[in-house]
C-alpha atoms as a PDB file:
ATOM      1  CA  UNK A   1     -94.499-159.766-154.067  1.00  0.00           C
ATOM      2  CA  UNK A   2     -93.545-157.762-157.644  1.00  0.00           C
ATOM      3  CA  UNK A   3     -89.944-155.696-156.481  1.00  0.00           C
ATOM      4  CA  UNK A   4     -90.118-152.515-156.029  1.00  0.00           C
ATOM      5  CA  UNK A   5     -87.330-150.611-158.017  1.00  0.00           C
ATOM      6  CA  UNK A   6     -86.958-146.908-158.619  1.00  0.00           C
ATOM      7  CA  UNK A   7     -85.387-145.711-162.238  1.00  0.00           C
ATOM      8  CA  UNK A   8     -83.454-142.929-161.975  1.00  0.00           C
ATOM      9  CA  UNK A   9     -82.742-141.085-164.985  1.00  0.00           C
ATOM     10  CA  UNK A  10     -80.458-138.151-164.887  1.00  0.00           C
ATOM     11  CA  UNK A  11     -77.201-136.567-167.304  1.00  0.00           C
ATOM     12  CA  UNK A  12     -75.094-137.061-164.360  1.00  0.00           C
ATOM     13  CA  UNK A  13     -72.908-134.457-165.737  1.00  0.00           C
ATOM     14  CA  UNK A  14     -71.176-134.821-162.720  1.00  0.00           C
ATOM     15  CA  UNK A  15     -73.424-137.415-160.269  1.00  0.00           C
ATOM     16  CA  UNK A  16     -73.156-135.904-156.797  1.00  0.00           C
ATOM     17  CA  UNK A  17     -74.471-135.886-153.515  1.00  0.00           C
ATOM     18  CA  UNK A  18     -77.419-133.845-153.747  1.00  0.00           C
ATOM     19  CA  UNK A  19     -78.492-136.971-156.362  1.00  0.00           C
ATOM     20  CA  UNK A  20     -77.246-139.712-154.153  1.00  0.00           C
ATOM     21  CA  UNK A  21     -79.445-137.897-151.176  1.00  0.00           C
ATOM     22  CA  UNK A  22     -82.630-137.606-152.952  1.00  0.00           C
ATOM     23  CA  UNK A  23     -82.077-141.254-154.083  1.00  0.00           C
ATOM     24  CA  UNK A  24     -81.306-142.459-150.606  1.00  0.00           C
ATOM     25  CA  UNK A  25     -84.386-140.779-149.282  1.00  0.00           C
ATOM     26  CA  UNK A  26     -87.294-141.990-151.859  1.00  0.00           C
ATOM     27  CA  UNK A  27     -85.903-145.754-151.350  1.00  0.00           C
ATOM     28  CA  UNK A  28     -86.191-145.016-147.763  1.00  0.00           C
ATOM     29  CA  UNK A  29     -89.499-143.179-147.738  1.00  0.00           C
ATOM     30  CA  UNK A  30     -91.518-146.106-150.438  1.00  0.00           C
ATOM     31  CA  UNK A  31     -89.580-148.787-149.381  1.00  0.00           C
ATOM     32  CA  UNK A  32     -87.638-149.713-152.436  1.00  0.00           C
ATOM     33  CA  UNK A  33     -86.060-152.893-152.741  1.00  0.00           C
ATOM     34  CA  UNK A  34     -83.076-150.742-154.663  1.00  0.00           C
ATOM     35  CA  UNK A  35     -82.055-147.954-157.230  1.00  0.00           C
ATOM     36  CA  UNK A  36     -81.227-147.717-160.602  1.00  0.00           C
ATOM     37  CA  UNK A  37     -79.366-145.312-161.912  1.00  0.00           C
ATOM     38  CA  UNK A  38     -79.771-144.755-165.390  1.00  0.00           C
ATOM     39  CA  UNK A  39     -76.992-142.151-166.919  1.00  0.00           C
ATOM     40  CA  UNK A  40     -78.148-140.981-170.277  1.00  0.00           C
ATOM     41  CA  UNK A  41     -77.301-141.494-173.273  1.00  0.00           C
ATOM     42  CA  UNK A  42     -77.755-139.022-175.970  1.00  0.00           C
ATOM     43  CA  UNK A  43     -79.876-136.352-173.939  1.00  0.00           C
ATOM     44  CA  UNK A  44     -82.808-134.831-175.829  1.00  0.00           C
ATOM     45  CA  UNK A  45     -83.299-132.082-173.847  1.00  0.00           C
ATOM     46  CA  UNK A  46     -79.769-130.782-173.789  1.00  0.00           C
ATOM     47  CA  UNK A  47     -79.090-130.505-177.603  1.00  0.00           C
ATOM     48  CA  UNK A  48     -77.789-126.798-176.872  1.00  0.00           C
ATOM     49  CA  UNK A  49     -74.904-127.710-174.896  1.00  0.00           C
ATOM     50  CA  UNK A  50     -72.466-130.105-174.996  1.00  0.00           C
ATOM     51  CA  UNK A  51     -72.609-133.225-172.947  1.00  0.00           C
ATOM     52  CA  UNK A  52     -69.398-135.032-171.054  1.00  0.00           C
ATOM     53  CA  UNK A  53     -69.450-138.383-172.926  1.00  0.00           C
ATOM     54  CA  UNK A  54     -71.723-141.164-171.884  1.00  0.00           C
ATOM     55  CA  UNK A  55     -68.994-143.386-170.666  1.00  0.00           C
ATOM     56  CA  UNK A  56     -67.240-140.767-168.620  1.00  0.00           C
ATOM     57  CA  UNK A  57     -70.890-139.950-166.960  1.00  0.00           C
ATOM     58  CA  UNK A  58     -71.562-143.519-166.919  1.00  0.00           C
ATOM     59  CA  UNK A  59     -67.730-144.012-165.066  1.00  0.00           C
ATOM     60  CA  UNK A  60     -68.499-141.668-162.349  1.00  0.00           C
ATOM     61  CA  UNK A  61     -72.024-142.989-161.784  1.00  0.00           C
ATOM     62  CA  UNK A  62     -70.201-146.591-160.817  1.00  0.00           C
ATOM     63  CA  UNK A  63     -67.808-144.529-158.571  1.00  0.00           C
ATOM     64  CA  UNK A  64     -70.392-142.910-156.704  1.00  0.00           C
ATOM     65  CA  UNK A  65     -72.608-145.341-156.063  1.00  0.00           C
ATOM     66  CA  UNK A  66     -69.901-148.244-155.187  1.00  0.00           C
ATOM     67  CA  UNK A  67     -69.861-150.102-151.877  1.00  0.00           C
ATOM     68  CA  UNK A  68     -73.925-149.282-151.688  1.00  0.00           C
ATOM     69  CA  UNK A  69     -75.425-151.903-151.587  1.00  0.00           C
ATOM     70  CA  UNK A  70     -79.244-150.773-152.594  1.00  0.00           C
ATOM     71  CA  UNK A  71     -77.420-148.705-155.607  1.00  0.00           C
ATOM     72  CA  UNK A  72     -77.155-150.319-159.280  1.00  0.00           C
ATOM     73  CA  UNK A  73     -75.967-148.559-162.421  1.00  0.00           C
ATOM     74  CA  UNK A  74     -77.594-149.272-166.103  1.00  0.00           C
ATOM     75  CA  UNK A  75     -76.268-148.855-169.140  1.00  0.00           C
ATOM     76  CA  UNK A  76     -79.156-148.742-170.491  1.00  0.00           C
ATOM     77  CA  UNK A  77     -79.327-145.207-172.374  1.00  0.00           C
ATOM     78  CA  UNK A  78     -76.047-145.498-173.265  1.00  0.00           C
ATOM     79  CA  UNK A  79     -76.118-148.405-174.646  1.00  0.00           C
ATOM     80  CA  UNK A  80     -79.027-147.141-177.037  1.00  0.00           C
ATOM     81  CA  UNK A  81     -78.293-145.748-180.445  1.00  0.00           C
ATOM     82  CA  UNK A  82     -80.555-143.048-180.313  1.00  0.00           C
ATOM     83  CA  UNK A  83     -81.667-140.441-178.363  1.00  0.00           C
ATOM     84  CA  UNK A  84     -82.939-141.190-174.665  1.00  0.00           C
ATOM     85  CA  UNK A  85     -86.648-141.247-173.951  1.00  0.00           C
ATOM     86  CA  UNK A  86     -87.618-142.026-170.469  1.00  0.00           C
ATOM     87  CA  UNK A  87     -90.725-144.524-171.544  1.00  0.00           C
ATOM     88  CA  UNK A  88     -88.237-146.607-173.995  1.00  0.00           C
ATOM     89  CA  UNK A  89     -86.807-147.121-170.475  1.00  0.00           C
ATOM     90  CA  UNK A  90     -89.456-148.071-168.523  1.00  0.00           C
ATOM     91  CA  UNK A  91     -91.177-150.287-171.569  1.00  0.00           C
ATOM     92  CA  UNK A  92     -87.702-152.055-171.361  1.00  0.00           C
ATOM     93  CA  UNK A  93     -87.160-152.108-167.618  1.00  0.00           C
ATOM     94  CA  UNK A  94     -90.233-154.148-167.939  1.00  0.00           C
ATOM     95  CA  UNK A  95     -89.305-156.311-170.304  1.00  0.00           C
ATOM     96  CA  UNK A  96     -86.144-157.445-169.340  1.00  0.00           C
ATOM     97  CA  UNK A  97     -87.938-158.917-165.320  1.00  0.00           C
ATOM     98  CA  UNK A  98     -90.176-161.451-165.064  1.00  0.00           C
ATOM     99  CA  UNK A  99     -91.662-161.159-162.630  1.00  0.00           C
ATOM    100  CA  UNK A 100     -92.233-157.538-163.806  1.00  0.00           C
ATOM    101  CA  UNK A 101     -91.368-155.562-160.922  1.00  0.00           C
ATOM    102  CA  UNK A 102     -93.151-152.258-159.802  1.00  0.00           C
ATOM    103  CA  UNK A 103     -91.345-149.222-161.468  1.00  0.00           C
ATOM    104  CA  UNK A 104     -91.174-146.105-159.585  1.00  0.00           C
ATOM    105  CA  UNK A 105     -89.320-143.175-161.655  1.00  0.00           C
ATOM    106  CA  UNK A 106     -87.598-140.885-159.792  1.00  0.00           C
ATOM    107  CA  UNK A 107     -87.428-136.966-161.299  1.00  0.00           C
ATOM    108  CA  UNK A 108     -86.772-133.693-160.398  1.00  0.00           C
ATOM    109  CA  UNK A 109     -89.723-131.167-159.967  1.00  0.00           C
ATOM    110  CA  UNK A 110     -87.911-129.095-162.729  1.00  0.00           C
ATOM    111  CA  UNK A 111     -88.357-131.854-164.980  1.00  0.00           C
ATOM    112  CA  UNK A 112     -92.117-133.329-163.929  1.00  0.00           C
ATOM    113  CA  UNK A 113     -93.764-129.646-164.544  1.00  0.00           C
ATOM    114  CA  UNK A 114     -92.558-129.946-168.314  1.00  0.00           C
ATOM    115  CA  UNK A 115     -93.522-133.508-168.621  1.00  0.00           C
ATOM    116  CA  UNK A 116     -95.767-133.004-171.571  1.00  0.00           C
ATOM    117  CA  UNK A 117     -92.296-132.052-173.953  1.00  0.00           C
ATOM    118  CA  UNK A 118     -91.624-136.020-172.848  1.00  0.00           C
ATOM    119  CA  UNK A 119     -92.352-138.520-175.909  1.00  0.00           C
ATOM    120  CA  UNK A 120     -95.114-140.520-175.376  1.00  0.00           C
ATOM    121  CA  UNK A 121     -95.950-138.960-171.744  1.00  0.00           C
ATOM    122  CA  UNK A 122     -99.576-140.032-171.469  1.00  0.00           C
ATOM    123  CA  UNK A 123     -97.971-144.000-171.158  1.00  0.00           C
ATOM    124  CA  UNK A 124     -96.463-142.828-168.074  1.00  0.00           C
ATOM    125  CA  UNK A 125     -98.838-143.642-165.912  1.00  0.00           C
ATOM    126  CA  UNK A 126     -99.447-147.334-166.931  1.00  0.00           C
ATOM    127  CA  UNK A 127     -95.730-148.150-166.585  1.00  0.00           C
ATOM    128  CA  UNK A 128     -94.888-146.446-163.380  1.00  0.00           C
ATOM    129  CA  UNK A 129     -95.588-144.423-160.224  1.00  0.00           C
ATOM    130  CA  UNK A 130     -93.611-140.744-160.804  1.00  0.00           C
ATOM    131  CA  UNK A 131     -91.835-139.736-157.764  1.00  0.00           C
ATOM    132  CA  UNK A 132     -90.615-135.880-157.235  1.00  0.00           C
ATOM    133  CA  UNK A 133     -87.722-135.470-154.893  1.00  0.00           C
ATOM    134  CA  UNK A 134     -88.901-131.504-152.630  1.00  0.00           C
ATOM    135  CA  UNK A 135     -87.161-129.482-150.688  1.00  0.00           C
ATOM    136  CA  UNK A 136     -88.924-128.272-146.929  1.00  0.00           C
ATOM    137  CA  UNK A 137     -90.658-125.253-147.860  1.00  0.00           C
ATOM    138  CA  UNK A 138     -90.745-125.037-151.333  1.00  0.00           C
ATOM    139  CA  UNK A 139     -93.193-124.514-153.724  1.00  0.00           C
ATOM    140  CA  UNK A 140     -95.089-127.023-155.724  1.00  0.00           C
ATOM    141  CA  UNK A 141     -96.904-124.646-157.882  1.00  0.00           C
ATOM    142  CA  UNK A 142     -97.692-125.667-161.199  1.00  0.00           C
ATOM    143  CA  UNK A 143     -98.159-129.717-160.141  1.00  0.00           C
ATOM    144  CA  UNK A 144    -102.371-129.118-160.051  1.00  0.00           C
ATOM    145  CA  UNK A 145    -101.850-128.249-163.499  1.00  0.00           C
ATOM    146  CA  UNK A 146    -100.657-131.383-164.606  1.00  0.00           C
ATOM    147  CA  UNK A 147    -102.883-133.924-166.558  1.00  0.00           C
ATOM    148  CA  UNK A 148    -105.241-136.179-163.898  1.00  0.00           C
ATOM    149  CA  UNK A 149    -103.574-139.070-165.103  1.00  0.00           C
ATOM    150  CA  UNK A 150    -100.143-137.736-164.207  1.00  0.00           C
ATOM    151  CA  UNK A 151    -101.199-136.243-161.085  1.00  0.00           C
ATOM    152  CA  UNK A 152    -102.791-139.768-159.956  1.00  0.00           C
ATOM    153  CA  UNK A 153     -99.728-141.991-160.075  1.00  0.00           C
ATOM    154  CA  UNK A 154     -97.567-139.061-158.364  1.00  0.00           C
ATOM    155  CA  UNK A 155     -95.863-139.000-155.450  1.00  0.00           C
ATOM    156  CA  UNK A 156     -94.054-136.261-153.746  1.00  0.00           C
ATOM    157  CA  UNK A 157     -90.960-136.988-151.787  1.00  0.00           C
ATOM    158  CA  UNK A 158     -89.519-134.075-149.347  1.00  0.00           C
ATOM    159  CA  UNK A 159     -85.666-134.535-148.482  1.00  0.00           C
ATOM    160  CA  UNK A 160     -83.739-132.399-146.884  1.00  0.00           C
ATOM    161  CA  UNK A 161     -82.630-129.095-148.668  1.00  0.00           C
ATOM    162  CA  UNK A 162     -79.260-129.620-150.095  1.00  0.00           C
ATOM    163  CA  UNK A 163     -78.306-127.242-152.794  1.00  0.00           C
ATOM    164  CA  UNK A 164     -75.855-128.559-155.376  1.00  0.00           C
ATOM    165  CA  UNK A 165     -75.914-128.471-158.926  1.00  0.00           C
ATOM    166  CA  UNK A 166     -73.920-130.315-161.610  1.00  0.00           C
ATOM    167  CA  UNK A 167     -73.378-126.736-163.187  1.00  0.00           C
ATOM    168  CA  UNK A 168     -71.924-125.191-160.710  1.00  0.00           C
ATOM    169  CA  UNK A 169     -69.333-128.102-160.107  1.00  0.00           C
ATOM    170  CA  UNK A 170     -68.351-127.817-163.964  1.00  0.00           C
ATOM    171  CA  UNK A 171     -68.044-124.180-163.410  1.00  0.00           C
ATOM    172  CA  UNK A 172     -65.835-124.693-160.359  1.00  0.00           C
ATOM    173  CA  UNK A 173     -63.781-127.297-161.818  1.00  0.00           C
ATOM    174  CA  UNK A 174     -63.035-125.136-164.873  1.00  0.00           C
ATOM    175  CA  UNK A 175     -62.121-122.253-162.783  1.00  0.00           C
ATOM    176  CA  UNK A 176     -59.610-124.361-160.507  1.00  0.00           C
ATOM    177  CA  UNK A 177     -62.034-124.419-157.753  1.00  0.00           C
ATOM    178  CA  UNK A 178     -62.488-127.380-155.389  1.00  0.00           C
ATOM    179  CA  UNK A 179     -65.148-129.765-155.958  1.00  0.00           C
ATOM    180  CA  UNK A 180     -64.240-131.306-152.415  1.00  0.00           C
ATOM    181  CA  UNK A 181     -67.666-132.587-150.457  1.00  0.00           C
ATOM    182  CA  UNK A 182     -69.633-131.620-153.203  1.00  0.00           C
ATOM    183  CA  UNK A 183     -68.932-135.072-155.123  1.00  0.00           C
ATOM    184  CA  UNK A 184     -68.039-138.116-153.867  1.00  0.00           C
ATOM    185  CA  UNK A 185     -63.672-138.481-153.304  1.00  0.00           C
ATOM    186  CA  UNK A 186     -63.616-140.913-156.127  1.00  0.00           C
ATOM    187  CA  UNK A 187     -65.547-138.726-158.740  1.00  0.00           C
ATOM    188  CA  UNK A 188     -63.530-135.734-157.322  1.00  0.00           C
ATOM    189  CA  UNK A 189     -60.397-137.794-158.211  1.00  0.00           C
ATOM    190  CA  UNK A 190     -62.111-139.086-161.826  1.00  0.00           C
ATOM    191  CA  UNK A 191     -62.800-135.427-163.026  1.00  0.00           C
ATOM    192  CA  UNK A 192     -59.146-134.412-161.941  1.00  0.00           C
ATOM    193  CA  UNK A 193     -57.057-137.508-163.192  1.00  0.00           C
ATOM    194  CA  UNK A 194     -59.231-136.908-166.449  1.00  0.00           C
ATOM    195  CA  UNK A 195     -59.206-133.521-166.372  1.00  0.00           C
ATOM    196  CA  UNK A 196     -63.362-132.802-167.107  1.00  0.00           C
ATOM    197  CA  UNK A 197     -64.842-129.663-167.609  1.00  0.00           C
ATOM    198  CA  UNK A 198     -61.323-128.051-166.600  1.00  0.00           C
ATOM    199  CA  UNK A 199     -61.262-126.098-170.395  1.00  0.00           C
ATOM    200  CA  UNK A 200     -64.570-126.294-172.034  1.00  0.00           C
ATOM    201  CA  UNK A 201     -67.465-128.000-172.016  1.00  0.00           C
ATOM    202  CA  UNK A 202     -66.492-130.121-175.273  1.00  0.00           C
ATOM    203  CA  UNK A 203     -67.139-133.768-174.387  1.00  0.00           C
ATOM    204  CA  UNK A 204     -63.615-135.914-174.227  1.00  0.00           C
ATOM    205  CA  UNK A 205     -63.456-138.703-176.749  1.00  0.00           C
END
């Protein structure tokens, strides 16, 4: 049987638990053999705000994700030198196994309802199954409006409601406040020894 991996993409700008939770639960919930995390490189979608650099992002990725043994880190994105499309990543996901292994890409709901800004986002649906991480409750409006194509290869995932965001940890970490429980102890400990976000948002070099 192919292997069944799921790609997540993601600025990781800090990684924390709320990401490592909705990862946990769609290996769980589709039975993935294991996850990918796939830190980005040169973010598209961000251009208006700086980015911590890649290899910081891509350092606290490896922290958080260490001693798990369903858990993998690419360097994929980073490694490119240009800017970070999601189906250059699957196309060479695919490449790269033989045999080629079922692809399930993990993204937020955020992200899926403005799929069509994506390059190339009609391919989708021949390289992978999409997978939406949901909270109890809340509202999928907007998802019926999405292309049939998209809508046929989706899957929604409900986890547990877990509200953390990667801007309010820069914002507490720049105002002194603790980050503790929010992030794994060894990416709380990275962002301190290194001192991220603690000034501005100006990636370190």
């Amino acid at each position: 049987m192919a292997e069944k991996i799921g790609i997540m993409g993601g600025t990781f700008d800090p990684i924390h638990y709320g990401h490592l939770l909705a990862a946990e639960e769609c290996r769980r919930q589709l039975a993935l053999d294991r996850i990918v995390f796939v830190p980005t490189g040169t973010p598209p979608h961000k251009r208006n705000r700086a980015v911590t650099s890649p290899e910081d992002r891509y350092a606290m990725t490896l922290l958080a994700t260490a001693g798990v043994r369903e858990f993998f880190v690419s360097r994929t994105e980073i490694d490119r030198d240009r800017p970070s499309h999601t189906v250059d990543t699957l196309e060479e996901f695919l490449k790269q196994s033989a045999p080629q292994p079922e692809l399930f890409f993990i993204t937020g709901l955020d992200a899926l309802l403005s799929i069509a800004t994506w390059k190339d986002y009609m391919q989708l649906p021949s390289l992978c199954t999409l997978v939406t991480a949901t909270r109890p409750g809340y509202s999928v409006a907007g998802v019926d409006a999405l292309p049939i194509d998209i809508r046929r290869v989706l899957k929604l995932i409900e986890i547990p409601q877990f509200a953390i965001s990667s801007t309010e940890i820069r914002s507490r970490a720049r105002e002194g406040r603790s980050i503790r429980f929010l992030v794994p102890h060894l990416v709380e400990s990275y962002i301190e020894n290194c001192g991220l976000y603690r000034d501005s948002e100006v990636p370190r070099i």
